[in-house]
PDB file of N, CA and C in Angstrom:
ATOM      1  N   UNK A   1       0.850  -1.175   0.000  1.00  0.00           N
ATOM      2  CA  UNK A   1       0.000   0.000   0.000  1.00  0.00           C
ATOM      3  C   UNK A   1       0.893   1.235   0.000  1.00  0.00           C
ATOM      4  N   UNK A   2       0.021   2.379  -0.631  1.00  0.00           N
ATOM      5  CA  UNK A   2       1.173   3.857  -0.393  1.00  0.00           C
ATOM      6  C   UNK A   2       0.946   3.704   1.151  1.00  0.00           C
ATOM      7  N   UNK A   3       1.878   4.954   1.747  1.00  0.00           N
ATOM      8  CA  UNK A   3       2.102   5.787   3.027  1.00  0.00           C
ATOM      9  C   UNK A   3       0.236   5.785   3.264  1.00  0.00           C
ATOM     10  N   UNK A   4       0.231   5.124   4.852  1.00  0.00           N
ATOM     11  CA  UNK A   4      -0.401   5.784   5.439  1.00  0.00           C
ATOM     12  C   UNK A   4      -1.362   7.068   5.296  1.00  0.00           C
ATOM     13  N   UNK A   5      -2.720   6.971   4.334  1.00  0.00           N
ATOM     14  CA  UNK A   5      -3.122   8.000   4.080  1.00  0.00           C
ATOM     15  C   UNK A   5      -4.695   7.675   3.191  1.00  0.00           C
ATOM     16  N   UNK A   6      -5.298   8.817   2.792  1.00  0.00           N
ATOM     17  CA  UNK A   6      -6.683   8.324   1.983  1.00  0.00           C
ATOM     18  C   UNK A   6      -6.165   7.406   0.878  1.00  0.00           C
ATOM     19  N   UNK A   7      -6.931   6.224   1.047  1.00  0.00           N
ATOM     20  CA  UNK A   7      -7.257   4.928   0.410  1.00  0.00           C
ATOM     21  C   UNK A   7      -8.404   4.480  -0.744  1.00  0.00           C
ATOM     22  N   UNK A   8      -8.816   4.438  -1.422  1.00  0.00           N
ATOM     23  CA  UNK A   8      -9.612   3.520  -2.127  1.00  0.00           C
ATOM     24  C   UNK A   8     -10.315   2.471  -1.176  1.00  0.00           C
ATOM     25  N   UNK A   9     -11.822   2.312  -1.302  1.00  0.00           N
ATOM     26  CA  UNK A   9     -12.567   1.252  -0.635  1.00  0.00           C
ATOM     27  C   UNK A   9     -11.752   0.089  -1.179  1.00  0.00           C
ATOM     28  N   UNK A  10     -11.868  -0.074  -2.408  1.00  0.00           N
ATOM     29  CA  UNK A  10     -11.381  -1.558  -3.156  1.00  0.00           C
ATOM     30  C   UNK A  10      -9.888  -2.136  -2.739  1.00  0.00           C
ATOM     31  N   UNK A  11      -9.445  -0.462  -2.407  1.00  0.00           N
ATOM     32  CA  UNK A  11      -7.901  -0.922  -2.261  1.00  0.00           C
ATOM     33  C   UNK A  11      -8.016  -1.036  -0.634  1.00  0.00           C
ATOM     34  N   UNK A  12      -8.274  -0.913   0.416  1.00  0.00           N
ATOM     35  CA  UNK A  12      -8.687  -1.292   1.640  1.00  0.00           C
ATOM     36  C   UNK A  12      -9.017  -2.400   1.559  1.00  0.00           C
ATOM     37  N   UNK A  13     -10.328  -3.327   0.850  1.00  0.00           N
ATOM     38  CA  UNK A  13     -11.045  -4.435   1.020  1.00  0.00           C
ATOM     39  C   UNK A  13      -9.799  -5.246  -0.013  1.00  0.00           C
ATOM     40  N   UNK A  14      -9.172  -5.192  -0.486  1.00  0.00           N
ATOM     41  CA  UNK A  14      -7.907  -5.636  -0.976  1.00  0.00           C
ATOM     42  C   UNK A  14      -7.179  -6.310  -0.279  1.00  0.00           C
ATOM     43  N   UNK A  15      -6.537  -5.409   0.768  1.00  0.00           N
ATOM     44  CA  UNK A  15      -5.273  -5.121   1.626  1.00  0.00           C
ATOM     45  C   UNK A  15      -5.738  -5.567   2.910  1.00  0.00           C
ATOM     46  N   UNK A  16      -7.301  -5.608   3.591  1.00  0.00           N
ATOM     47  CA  UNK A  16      -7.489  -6.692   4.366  1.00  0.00           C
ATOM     48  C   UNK A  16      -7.589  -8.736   3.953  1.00  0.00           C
ATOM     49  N   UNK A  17      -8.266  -8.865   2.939  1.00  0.00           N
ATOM     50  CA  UNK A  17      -7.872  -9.811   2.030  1.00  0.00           C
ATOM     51  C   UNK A  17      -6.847 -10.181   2.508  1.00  0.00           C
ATOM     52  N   UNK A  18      -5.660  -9.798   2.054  1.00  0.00           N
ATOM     53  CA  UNK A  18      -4.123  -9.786   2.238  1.00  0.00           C
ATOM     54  C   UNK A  18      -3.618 -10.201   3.473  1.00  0.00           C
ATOM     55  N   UNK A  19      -4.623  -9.492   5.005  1.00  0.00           N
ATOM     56  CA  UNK A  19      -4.036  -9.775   5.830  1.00  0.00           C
ATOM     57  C   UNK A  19      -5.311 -10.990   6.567  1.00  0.00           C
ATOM     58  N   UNK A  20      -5.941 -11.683   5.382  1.00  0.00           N
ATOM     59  CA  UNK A  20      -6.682 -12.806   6.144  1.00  0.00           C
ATOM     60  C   UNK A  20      -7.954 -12.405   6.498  1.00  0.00           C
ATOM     61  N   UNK A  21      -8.626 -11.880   6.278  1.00  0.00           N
ATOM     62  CA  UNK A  21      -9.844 -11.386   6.584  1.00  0.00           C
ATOM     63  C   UNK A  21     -10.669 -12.425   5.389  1.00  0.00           C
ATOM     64  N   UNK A  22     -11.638 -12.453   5.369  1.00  0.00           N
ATOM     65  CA  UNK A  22     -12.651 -12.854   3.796  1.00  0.00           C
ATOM     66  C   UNK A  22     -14.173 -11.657   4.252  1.00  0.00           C
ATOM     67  N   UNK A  23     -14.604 -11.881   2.963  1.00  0.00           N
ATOM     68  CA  UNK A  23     -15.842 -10.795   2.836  1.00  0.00           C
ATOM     69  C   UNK A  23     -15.473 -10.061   1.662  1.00  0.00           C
ATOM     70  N   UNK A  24     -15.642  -8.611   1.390  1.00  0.00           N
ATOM     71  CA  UNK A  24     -16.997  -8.399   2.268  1.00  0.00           C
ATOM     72  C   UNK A  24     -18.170  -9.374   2.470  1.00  0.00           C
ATOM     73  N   UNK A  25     -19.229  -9.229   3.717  1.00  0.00           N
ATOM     74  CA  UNK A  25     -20.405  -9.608   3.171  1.00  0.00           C
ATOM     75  C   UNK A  25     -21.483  -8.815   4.130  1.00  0.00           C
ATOM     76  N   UNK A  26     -22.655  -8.740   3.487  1.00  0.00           N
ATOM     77  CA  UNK A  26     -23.658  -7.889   3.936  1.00  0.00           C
ATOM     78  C   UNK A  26     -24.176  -7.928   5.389  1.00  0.00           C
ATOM     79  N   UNK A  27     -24.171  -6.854   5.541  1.00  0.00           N
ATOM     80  CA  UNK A  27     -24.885  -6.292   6.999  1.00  0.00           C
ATOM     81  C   UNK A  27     -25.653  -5.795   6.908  1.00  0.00           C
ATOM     82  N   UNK A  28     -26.242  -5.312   8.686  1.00  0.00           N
ATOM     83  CA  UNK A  28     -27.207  -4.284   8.675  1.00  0.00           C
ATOM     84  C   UNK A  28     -27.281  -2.797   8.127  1.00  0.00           C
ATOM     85  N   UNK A  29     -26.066  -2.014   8.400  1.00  0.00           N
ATOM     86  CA  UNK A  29     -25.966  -0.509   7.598  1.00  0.00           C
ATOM     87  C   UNK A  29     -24.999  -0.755   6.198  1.00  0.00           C
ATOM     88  N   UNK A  30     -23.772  -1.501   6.944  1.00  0.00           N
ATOM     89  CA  UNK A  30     -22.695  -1.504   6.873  1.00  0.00           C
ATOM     90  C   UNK A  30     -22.258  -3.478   6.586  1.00  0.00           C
ATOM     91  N   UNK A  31     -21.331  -3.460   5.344  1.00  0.00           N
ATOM     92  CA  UNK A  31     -20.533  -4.324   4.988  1.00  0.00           C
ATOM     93  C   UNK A  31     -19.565  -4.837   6.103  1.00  0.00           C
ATOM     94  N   UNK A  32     -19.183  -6.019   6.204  1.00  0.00           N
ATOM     95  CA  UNK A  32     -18.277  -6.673   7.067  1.00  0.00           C
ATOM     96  C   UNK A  32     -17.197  -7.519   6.474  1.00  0.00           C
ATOM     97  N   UNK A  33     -16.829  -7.613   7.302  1.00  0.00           N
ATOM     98  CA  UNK A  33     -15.241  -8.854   7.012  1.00  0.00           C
ATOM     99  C   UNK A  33     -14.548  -9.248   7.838  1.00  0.00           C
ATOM    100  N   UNK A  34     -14.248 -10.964   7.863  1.00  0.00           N
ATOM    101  CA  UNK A  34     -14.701 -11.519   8.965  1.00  0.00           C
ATOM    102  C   UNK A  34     -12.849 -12.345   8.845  1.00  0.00           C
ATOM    103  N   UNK A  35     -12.388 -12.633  10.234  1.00  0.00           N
ATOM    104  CA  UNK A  35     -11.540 -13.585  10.188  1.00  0.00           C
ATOM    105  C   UNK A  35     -11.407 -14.174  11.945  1.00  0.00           C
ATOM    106  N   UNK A  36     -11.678 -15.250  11.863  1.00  0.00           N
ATOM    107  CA  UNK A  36     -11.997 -16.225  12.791  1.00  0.00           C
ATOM    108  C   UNK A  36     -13.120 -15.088  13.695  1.00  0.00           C
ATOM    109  N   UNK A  37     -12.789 -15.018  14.729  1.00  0.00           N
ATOM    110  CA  UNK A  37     -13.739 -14.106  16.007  1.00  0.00           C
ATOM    111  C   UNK A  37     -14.342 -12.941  15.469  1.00  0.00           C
ATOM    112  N   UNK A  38     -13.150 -12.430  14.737  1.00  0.00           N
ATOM    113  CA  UNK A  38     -13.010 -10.705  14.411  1.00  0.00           C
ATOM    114  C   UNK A  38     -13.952 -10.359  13.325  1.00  0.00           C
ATOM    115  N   UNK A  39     -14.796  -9.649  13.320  1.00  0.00           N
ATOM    116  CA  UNK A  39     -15.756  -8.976  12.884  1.00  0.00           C
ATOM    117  C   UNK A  39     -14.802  -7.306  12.347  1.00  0.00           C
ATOM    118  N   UNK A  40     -14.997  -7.014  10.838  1.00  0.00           N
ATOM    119  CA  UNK A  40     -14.392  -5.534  10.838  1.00  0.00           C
ATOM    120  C   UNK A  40     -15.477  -4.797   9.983  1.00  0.00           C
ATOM    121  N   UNK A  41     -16.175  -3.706  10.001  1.00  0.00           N
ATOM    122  CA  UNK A  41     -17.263  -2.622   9.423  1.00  0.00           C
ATOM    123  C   UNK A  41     -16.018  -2.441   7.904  1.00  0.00           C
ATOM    124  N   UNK A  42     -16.684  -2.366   6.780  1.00  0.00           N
ATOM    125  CA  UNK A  42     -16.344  -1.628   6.317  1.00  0.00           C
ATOM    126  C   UNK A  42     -16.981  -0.681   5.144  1.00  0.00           C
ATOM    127  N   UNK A  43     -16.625   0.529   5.444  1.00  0.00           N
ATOM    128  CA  UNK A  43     -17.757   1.874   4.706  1.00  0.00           C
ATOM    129  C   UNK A  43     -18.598   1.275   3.525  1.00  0.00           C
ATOM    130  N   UNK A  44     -19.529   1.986   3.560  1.00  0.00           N
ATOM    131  CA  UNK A  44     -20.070   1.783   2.003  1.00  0.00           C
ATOM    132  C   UNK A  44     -19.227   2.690   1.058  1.00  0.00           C
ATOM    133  N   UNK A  45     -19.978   2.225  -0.076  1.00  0.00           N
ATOM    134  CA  UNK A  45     -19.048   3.166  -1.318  1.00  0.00           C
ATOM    135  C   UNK A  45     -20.039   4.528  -1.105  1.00  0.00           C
ATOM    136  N   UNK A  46     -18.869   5.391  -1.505  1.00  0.00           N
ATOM    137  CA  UNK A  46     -19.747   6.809  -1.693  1.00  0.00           C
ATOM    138  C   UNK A  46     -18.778   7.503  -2.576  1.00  0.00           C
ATOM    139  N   UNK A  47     -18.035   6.766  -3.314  1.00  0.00           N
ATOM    140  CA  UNK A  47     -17.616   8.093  -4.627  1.00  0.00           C
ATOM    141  C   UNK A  47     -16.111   8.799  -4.456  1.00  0.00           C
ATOM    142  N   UNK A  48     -15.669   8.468  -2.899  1.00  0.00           N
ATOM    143  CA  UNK A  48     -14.714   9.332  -2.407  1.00  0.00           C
ATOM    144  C   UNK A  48     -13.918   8.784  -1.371  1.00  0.00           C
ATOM    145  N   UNK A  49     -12.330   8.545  -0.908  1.00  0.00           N
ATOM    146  CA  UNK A  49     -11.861   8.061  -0.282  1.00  0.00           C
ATOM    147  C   UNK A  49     -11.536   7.918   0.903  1.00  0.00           C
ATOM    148  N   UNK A  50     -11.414   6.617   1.666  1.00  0.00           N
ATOM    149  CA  UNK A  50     -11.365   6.805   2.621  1.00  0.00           C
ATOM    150  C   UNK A  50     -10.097   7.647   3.501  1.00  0.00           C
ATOM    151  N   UNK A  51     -10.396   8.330   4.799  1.00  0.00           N
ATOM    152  CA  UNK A  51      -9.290   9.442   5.071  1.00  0.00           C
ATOM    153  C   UNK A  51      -8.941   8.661   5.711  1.00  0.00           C
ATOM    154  N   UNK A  52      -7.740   9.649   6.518  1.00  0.00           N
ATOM    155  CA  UNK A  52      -7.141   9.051   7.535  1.00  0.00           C
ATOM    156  C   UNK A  52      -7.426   8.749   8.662  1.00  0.00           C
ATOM    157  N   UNK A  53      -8.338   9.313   9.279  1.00  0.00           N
ATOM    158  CA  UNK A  53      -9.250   9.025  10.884  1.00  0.00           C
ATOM    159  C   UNK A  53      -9.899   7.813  10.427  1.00  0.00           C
ATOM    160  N   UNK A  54     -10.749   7.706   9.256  1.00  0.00           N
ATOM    161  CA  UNK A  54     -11.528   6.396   9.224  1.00  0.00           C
ATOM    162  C   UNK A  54     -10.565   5.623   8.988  1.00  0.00           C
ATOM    163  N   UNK A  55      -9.568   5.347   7.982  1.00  0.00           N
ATOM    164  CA  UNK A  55      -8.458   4.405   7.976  1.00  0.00           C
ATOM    165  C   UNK A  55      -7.804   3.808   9.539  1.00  0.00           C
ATOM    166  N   UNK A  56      -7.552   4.586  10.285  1.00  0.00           N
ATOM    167  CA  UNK A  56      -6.887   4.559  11.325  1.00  0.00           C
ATOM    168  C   UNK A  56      -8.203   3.872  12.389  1.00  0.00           C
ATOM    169  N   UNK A  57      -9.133   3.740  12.568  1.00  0.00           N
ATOM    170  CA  UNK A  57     -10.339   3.104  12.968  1.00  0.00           C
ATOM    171  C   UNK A  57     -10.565   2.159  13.032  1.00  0.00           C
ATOM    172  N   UNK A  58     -10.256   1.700  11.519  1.00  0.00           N
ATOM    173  CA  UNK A  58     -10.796   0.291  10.619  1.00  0.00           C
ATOM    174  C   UNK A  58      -9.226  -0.218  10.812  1.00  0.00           C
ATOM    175  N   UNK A  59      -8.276  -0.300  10.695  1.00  0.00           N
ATOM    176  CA  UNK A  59      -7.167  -1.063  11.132  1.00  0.00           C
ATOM    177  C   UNK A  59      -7.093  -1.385  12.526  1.00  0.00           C
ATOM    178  N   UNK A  60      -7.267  -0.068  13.725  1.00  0.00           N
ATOM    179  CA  UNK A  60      -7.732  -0.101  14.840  1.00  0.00           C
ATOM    180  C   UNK A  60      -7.831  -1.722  15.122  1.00  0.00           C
ATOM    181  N   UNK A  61      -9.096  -1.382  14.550  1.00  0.00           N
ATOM    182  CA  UNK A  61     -10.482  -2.353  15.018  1.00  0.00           C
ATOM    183  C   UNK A  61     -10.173  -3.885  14.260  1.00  0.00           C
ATOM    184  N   UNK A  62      -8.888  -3.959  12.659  1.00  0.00           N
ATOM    185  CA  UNK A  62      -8.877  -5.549  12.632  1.00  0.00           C
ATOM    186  C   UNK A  62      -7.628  -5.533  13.062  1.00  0.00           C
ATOM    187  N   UNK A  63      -6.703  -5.075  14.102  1.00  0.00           N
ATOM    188  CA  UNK A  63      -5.591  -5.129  14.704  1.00  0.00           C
ATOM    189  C   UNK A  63      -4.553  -4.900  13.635  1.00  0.00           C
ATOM    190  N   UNK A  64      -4.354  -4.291  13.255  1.00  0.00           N
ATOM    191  CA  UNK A  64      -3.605  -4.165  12.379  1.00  0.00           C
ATOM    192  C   UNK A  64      -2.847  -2.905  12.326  1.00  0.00           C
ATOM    193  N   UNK A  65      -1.184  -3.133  12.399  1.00  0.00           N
ATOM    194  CA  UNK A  65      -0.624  -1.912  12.800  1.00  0.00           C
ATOM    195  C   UNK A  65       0.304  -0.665  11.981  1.00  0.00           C
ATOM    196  N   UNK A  66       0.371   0.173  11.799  1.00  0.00           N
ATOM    197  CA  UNK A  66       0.590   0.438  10.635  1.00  0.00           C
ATOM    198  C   UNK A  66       1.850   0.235   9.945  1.00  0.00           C
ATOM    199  N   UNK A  67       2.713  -0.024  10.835  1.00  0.00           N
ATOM    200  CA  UNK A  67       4.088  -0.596  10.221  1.00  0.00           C
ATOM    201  C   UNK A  67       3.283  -1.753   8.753  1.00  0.00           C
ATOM    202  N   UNK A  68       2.056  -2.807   9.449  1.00  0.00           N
ATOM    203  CA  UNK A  68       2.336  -3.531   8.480  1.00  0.00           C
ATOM    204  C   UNK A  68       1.492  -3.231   7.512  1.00  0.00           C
ATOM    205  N   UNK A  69       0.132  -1.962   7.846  1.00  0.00           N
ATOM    206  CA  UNK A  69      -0.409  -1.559   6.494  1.00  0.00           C
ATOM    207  C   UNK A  69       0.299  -1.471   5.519  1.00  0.00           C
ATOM    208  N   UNK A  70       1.367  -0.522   6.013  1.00  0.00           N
ATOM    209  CA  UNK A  70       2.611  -0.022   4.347  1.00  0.00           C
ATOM    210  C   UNK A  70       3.788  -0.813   3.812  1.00  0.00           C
ATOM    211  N   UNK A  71       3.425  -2.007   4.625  1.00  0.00           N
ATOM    212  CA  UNK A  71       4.334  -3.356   3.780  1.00  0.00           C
ATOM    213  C   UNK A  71       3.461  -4.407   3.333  1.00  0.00           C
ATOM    214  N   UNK A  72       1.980  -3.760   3.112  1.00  0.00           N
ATOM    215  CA  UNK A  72       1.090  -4.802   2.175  1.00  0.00           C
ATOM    216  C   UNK A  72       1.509  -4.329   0.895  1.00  0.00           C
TER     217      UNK A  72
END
């Protein structure tokens, strides 16, 4: 992935892929992706990329740290 920064949905749902996740698959508001226990939200599409607060959220939340975001 580039540096730490606004992302592409596709390229996010990519780059979890990568780190073992499967999905997406449908939810109640919001899309998911799942690996063993771990449950992770991820945005709907809306046209425009994801920033850095939501990036930083959604890794948060599938443990994922950023050293190894930017060596996917």
């Amino acid at each position: 992935m580039p540096p730490f920064g606004p992302v592409k949905r596709r390229h996010l749902i990519a780059a979890l892929r990568r780190c073992g996740l499967q999905g997406p698959f449908s939810g109640g508001h919001h899309e998911f992706m799942v690996k063993e226990a771990l449950r992770v939200r991820v945005p709907n599409p809306h046209g425009t990329d994801i920033g850095k607060a939501l990036l930083r959220k959604i890794l948060r939340e599938a443990g994922i740290d950023r050293d190894t975001w930017e060596k996917l």
